[in-house]
C-alpha atoms as a PDB file:
ATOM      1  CA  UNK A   1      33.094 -41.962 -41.877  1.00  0.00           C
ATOM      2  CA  UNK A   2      30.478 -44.406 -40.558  1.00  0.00           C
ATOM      3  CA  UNK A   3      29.189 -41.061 -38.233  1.00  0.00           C
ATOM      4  CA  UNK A   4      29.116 -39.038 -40.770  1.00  0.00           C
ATOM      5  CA  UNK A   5      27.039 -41.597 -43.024  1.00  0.00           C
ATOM      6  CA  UNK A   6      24.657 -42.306 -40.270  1.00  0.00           C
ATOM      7  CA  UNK A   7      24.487 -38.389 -39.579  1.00  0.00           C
ATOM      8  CA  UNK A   8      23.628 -38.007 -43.000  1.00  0.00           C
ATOM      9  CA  UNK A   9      20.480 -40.921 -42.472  1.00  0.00           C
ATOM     10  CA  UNK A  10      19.290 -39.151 -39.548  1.00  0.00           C
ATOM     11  CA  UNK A  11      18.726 -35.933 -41.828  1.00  0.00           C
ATOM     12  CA  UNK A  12      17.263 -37.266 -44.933  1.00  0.00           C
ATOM     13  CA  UNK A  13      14.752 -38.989 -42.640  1.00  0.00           C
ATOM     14  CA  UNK A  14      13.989 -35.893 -40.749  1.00  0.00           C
ATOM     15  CA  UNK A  15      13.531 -34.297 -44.220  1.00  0.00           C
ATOM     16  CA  UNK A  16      11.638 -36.892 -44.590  1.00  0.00           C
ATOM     17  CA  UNK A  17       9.310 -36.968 -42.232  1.00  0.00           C
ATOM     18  CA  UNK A  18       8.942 -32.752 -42.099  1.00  0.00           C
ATOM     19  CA  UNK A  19       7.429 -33.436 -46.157  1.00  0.00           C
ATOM     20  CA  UNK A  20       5.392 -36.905 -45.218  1.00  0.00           C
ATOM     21  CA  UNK A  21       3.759 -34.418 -41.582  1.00  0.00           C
ATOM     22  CA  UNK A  22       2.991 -31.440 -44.616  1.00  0.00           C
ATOM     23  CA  UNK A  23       1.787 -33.357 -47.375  1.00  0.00           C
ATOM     24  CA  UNK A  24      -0.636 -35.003 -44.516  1.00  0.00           C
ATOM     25  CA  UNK A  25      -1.511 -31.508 -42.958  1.00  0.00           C
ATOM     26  CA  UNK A  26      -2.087 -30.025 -47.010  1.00  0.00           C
ATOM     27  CA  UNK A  27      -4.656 -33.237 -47.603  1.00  0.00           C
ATOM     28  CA  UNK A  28      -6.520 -32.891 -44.444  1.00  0.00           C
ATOM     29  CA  UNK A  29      -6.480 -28.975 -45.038  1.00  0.00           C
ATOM     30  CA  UNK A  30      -8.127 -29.318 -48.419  1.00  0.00           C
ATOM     31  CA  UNK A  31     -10.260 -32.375 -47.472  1.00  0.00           C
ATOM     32  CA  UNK A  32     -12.378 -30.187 -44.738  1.00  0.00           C
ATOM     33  CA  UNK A  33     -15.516 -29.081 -45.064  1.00  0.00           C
ATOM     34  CA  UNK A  34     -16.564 -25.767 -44.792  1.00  0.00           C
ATOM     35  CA  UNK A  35     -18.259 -25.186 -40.927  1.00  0.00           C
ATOM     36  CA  UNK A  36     -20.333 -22.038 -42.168  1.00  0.00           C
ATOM     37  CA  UNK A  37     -20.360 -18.230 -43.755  1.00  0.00           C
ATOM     38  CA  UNK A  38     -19.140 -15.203 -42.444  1.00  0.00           C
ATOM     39  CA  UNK A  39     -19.567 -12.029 -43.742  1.00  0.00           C
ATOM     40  CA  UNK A  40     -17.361  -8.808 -42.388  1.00  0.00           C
ATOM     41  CA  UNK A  41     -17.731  -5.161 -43.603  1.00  0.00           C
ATOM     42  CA  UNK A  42     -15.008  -2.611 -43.536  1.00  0.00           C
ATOM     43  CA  UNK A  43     -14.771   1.332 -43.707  1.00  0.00           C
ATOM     44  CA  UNK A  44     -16.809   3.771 -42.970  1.00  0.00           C
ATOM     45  CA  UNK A  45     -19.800   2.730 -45.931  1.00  0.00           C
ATOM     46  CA  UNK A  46     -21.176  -0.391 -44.321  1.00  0.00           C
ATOM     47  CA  UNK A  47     -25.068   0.504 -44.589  1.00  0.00           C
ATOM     48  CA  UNK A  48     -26.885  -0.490 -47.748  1.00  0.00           C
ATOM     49  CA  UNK A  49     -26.097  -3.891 -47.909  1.00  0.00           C
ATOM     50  CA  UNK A  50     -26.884  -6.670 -45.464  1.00  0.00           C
ATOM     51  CA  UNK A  51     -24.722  -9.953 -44.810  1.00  0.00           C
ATOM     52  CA  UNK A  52     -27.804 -12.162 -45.763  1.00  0.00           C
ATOM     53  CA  UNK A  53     -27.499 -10.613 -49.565  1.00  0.00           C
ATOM     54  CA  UNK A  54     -23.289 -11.412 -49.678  1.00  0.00           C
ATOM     55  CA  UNK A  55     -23.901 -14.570 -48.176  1.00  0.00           C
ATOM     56  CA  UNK A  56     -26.528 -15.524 -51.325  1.00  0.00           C
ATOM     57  CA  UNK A  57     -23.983 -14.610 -53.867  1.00  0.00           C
ATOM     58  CA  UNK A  58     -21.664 -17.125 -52.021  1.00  0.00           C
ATOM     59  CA  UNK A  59     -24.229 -20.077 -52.084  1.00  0.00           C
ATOM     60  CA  UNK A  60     -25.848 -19.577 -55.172  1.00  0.00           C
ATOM     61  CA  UNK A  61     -24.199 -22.317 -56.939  1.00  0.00           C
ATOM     62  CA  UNK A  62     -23.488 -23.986 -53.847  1.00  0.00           C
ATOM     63  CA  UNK A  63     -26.660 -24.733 -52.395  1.00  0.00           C
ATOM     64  CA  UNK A  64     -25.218 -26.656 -49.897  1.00  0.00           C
ATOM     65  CA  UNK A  65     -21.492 -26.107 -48.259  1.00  0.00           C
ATOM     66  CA  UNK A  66     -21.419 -27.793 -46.076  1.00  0.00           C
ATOM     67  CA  UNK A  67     -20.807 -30.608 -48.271  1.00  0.00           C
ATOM     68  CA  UNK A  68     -18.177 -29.153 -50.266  1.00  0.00           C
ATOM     69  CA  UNK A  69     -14.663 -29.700 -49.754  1.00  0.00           C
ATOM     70  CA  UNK A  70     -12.481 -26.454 -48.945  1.00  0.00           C
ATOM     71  CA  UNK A  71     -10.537 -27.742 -51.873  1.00  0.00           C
ATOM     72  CA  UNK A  72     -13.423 -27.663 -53.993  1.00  0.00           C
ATOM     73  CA  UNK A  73     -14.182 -23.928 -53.796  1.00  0.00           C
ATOM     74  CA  UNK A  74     -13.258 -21.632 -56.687  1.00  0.00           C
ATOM     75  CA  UNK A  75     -12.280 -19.085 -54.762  1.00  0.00           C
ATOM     76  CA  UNK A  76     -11.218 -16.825 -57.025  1.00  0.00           C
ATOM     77  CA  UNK A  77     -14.475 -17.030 -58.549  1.00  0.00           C
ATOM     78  CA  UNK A  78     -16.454 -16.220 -55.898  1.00  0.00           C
ATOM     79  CA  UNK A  79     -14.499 -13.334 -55.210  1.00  0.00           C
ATOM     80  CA  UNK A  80     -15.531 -12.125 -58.267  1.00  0.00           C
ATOM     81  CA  UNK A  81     -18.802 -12.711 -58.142  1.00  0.00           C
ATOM     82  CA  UNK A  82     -19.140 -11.298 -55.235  1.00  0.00           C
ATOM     83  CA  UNK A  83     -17.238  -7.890 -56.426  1.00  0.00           C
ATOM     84  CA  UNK A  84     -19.371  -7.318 -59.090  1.00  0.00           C
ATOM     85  CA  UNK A  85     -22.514  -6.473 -57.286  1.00  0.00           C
ATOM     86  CA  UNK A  86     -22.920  -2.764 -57.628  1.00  0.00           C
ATOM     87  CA  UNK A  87     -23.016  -1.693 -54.180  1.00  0.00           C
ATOM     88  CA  UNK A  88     -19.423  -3.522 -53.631  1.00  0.00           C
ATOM     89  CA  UNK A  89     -16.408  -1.990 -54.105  1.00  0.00           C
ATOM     90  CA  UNK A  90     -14.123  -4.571 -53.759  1.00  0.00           C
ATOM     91  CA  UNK A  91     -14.275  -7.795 -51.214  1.00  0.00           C
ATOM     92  CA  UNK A  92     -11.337 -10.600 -50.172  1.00  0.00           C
ATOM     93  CA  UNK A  93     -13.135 -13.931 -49.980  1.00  0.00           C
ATOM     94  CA  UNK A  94     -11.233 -16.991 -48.490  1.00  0.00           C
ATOM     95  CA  UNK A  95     -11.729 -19.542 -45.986  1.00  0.00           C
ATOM     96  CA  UNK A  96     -10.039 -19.513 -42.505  1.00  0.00           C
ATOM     97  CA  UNK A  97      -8.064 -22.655 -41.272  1.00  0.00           C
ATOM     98  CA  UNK A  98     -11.475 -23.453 -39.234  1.00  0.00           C
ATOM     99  CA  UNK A  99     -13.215 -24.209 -42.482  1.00  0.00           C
ATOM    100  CA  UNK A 100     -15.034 -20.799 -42.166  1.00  0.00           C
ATOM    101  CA  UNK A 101     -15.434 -18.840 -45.703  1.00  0.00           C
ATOM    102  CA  UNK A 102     -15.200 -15.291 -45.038  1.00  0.00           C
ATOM    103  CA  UNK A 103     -16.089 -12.466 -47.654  1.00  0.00           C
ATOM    104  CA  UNK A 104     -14.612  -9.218 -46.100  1.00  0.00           C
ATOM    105  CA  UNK A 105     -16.333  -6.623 -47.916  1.00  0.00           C
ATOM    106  CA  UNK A 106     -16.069  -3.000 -48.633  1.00  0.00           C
ATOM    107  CA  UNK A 107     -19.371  -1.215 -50.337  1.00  0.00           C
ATOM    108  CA  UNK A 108     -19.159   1.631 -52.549  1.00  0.00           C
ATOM    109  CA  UNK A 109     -19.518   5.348 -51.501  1.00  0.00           C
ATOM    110  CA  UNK A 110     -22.001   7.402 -52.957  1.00  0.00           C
ATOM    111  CA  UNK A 111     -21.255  10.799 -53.369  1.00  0.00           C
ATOM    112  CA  UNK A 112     -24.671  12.298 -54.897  1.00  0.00           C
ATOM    113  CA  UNK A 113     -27.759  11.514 -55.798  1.00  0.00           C
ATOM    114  CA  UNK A 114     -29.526  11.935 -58.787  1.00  0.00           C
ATOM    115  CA  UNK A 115     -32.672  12.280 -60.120  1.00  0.00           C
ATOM    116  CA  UNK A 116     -33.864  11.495 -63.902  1.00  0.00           C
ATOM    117  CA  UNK A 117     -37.518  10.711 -65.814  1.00  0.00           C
ATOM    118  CA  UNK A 118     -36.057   7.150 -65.748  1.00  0.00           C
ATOM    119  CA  UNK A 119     -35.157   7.020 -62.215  1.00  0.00           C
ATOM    120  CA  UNK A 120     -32.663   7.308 -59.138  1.00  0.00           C
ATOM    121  CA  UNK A 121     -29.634   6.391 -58.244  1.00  0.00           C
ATOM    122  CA  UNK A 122     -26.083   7.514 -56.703  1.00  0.00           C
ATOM    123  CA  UNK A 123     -22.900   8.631 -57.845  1.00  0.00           C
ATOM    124  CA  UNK A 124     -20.434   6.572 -56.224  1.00  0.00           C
ATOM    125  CA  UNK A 125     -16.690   7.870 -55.656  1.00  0.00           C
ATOM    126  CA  UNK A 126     -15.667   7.223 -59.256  1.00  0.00           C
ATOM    127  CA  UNK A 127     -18.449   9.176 -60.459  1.00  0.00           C
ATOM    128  CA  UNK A 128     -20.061   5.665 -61.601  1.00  0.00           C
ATOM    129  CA  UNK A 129     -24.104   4.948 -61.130  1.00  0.00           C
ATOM    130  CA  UNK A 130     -24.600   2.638 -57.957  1.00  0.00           C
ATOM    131  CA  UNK A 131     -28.638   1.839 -57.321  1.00  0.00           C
ATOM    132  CA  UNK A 132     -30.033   3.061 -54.194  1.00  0.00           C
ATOM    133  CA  UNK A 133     -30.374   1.012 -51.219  1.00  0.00           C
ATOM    134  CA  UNK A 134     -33.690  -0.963 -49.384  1.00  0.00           C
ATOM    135  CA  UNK A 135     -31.489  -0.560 -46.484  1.00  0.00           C
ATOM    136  CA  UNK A 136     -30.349   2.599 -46.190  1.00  0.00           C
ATOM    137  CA  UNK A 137     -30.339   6.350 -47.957  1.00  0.00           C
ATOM    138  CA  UNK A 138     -27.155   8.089 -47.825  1.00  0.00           C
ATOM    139  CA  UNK A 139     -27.022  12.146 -46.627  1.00  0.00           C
ATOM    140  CA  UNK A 140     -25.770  13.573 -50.017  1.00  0.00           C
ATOM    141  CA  UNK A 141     -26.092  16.333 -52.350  1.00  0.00           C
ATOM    142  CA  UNK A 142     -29.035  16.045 -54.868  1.00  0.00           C
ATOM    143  CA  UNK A 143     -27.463  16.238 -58.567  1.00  0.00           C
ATOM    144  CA  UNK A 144     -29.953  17.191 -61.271  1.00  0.00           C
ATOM    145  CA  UNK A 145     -29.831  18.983 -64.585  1.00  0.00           C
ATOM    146  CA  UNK A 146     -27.554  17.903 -67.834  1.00  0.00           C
ATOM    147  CA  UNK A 147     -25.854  15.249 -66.065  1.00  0.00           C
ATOM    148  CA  UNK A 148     -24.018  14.497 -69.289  1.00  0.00           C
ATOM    149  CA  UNK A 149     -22.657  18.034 -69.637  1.00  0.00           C
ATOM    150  CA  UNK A 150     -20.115  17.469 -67.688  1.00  0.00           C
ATOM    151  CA  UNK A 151     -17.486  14.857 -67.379  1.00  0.00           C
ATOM    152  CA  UNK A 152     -18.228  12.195 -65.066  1.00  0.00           C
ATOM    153  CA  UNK A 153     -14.363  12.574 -63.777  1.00  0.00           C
ATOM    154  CA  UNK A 154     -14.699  16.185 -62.806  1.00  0.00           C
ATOM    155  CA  UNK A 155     -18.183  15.843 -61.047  1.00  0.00           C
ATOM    156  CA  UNK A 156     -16.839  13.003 -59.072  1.00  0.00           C
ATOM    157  CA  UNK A 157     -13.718  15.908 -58.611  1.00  0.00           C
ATOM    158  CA  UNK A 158     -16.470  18.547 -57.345  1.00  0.00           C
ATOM    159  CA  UNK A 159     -18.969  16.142 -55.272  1.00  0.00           C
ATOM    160  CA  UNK A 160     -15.746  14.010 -53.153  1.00  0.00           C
ATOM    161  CA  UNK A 161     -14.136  18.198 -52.094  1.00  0.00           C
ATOM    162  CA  UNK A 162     -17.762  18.481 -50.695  1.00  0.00           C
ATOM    163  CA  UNK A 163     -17.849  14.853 -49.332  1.00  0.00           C
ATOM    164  CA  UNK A 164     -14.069  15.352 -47.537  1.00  0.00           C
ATOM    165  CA  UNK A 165     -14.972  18.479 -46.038  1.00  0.00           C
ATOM    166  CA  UNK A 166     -17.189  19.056 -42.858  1.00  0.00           C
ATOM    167  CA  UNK A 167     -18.462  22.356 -43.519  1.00  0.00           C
ATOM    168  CA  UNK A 168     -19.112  21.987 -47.314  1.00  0.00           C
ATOM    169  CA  UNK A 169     -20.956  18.446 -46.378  1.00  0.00           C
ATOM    170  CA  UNK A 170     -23.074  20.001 -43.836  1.00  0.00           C
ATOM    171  CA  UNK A 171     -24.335  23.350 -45.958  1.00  0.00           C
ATOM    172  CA  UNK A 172     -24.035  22.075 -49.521  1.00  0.00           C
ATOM    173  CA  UNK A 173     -27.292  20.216 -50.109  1.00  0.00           C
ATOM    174  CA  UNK A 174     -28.037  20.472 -54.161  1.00  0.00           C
ATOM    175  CA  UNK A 175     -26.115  20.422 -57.335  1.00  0.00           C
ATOM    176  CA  UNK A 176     -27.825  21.418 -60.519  1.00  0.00           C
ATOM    177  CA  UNK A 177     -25.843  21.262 -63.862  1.00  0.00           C
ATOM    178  CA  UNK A 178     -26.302  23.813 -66.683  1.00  0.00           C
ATOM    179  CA  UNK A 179     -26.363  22.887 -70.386  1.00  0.00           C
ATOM    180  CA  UNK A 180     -23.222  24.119 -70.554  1.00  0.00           C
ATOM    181  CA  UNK A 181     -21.586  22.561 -68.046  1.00  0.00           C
ATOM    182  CA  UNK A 182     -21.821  25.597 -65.619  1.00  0.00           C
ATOM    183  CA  UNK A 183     -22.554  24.270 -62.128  1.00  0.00           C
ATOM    184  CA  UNK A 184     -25.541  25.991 -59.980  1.00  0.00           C
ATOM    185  CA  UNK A 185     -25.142  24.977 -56.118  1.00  0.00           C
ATOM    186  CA  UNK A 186     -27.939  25.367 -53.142  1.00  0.00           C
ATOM    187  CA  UNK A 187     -27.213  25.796 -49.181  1.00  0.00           C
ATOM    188  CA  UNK A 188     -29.227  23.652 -46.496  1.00  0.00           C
ATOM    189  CA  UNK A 189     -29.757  27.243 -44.123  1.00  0.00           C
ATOM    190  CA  UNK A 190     -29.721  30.191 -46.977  1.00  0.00           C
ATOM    191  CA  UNK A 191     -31.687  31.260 -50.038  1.00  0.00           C
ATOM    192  CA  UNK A 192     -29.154  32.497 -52.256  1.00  0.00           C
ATOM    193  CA  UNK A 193     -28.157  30.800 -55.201  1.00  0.00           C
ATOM    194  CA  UNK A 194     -24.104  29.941 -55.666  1.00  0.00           C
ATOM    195  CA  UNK A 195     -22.593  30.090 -59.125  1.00  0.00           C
ATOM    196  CA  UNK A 196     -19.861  27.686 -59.128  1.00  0.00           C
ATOM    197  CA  UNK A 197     -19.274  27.712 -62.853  1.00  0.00           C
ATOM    198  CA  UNK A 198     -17.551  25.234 -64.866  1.00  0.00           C
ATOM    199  CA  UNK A 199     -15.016  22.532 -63.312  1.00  0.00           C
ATOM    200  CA  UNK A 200     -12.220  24.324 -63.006  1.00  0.00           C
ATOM    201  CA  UNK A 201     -10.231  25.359 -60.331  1.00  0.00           C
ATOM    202  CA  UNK A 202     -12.564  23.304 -58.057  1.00  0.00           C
ATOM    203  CA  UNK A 203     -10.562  23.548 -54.488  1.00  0.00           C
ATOM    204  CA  UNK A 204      -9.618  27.179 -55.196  1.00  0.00           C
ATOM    205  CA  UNK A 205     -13.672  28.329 -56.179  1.00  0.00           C
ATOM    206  CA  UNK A 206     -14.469  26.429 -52.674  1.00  0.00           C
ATOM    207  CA  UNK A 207     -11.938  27.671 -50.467  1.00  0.00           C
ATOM    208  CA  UNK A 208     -13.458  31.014 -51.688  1.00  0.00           C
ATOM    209  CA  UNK A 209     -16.538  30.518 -50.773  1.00  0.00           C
ATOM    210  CA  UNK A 210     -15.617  29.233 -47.424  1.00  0.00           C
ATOM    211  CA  UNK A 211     -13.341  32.698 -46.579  1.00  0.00           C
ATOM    212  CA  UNK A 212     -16.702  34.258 -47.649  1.00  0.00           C
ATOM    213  CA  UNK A 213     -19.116  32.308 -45.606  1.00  0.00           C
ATOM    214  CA  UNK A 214     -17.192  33.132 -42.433  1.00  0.00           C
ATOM    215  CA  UNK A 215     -16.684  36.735 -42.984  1.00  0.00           C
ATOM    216  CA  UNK A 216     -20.036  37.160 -43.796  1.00  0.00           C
ATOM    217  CA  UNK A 217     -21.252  35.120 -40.824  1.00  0.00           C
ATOM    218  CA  UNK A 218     -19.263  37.667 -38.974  1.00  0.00           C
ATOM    219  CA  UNK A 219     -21.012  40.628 -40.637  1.00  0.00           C
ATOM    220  CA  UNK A 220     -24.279  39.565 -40.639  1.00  0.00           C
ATOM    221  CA  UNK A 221     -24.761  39.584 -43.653  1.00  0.00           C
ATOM    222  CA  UNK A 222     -25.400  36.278 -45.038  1.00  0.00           C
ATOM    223  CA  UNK A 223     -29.418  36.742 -45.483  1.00  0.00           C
ATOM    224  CA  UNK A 224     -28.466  39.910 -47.460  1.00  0.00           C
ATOM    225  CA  UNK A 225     -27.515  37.701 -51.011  1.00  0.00           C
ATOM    226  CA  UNK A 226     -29.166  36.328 -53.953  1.00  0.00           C
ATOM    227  CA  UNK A 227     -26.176  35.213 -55.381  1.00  0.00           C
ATOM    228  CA  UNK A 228     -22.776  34.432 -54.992  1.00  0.00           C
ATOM    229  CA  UNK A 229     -20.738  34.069 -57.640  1.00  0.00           C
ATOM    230  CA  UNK A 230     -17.760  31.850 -57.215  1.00  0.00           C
ATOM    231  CA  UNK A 231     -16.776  31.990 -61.232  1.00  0.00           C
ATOM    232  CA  UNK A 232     -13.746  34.576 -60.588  1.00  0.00           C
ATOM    233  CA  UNK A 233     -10.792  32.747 -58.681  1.00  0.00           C
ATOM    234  CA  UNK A 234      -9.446  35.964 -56.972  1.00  0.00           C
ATOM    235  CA  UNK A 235     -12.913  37.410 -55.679  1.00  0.00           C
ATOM    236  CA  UNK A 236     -16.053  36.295 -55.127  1.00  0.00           C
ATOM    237  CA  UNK A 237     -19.174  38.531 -56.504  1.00  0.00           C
ATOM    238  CA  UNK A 238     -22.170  38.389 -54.238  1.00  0.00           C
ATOM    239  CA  UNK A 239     -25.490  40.131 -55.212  1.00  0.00           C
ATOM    240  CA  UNK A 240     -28.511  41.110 -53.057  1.00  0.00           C
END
């Protein structure tokens, strides 16, 4: 009995001490200051903004940090700060057990680029306006016309299948948009004009034109056209 009692003594002071060593660890943890800033981008986007501007939307209301407590960030708050500017798609901000806040930070992918009396800017992957960049301009297909004729959904639709594909990135260079929502495409290397229609049957209207490019390439031919029609799923109409 009198093992089994002192048994029992030995473990509620190990329990114990385990909580007193934590609680100690936690306080010191949340008392330290934070050593600096460290800003990481991720993916494939990381051009058009620059660490110093993350790193002011970190310290704007916290001039200094190095007198703040870790415990005295809201981190949550500067995460959101931080993913509302409108070159960032989304961004983790914390701060690493060597008192280092990190904002890991993903921009925004812009898709096209379009121009209006009032000004330029990019469609990013949503099909949402993202402002152009000091830093950097992006290689992507100029988007003018009724802009508003079409859904913002289903140009996002047309402008990523050109985005995700090598050969439609590389030769499609222009997308104008009809009043009526009929699509009007240019190449980078040709002169003719490619009818693309309305936005329907998007992947089916470019695999199309893809089976033609090739077997025209392999004709010859390609200088030939004027137009090329993509409006008919099953055939493509091409006039010289």
């Amino acid at each position: 009995m009198k093992l089994l009692t002192w048994t029992n003594i030995r473990l509620l002071l190990m329990i114990f001490v385990v909580i007193f060593l934590f609680s100690f660890t936690s306080h010191r943890n949340a008392m330290r200051k934070i050593a600096k800033t460290e800003v990481v981008f991720v993916g494939e986007n990381s051009l058009f903004l620059k660490p110093e501007t993350v790193n002011k939307l970190l310290i704007e209301k916290n001039q200094d940090l190095k007198t703040i407590n870790k415990d005295g960030l809201d981190l949550n708050k500067l995460e959101k700060t931080v993913s509302s500017h409108p070159m960032v798609h989304k961004a983790d901000v914390f701060v690493s057990v060597d008192g280092v806040l990190k904002a890991v930070v993903e921009q925004k992918q812009p898709l096209g680029r379009v121009f209006e009396e009032t000004g330029s800017f990019y469609l990013d992957y949503e099909g949402n306006k993202m402002p152009l960049s000091d830093n950097f301009a992006a290689r992507v297909p100029l988007v003018s016309g009724e802009i508003t004729a079409v859904k913002k959904e289903k140009l996002a639709e047309v402008l990523r299948n050109i985005a995700e594909d090598d050969f439609l990135k590389k030769n499609i260079i222009g997308v104008q948009i009809l009043s009526n929502g009929s699509m009007v495409m240019a190449n980078r290397n040709y002169d003719y004009q490619i009818d693309f229609g309305r936005t329907i049957n998007i992947e089916r209207k470019f695999k199309n034109y893809k089976a033609f490019f090739q077997k025209a390439v392999s004709d010859s031919t390609l200088e030939k056209y004027r137009r090329i029609n993509l409006k008919f799923t099953k055939q493509v109409v091409c006039i010289k």
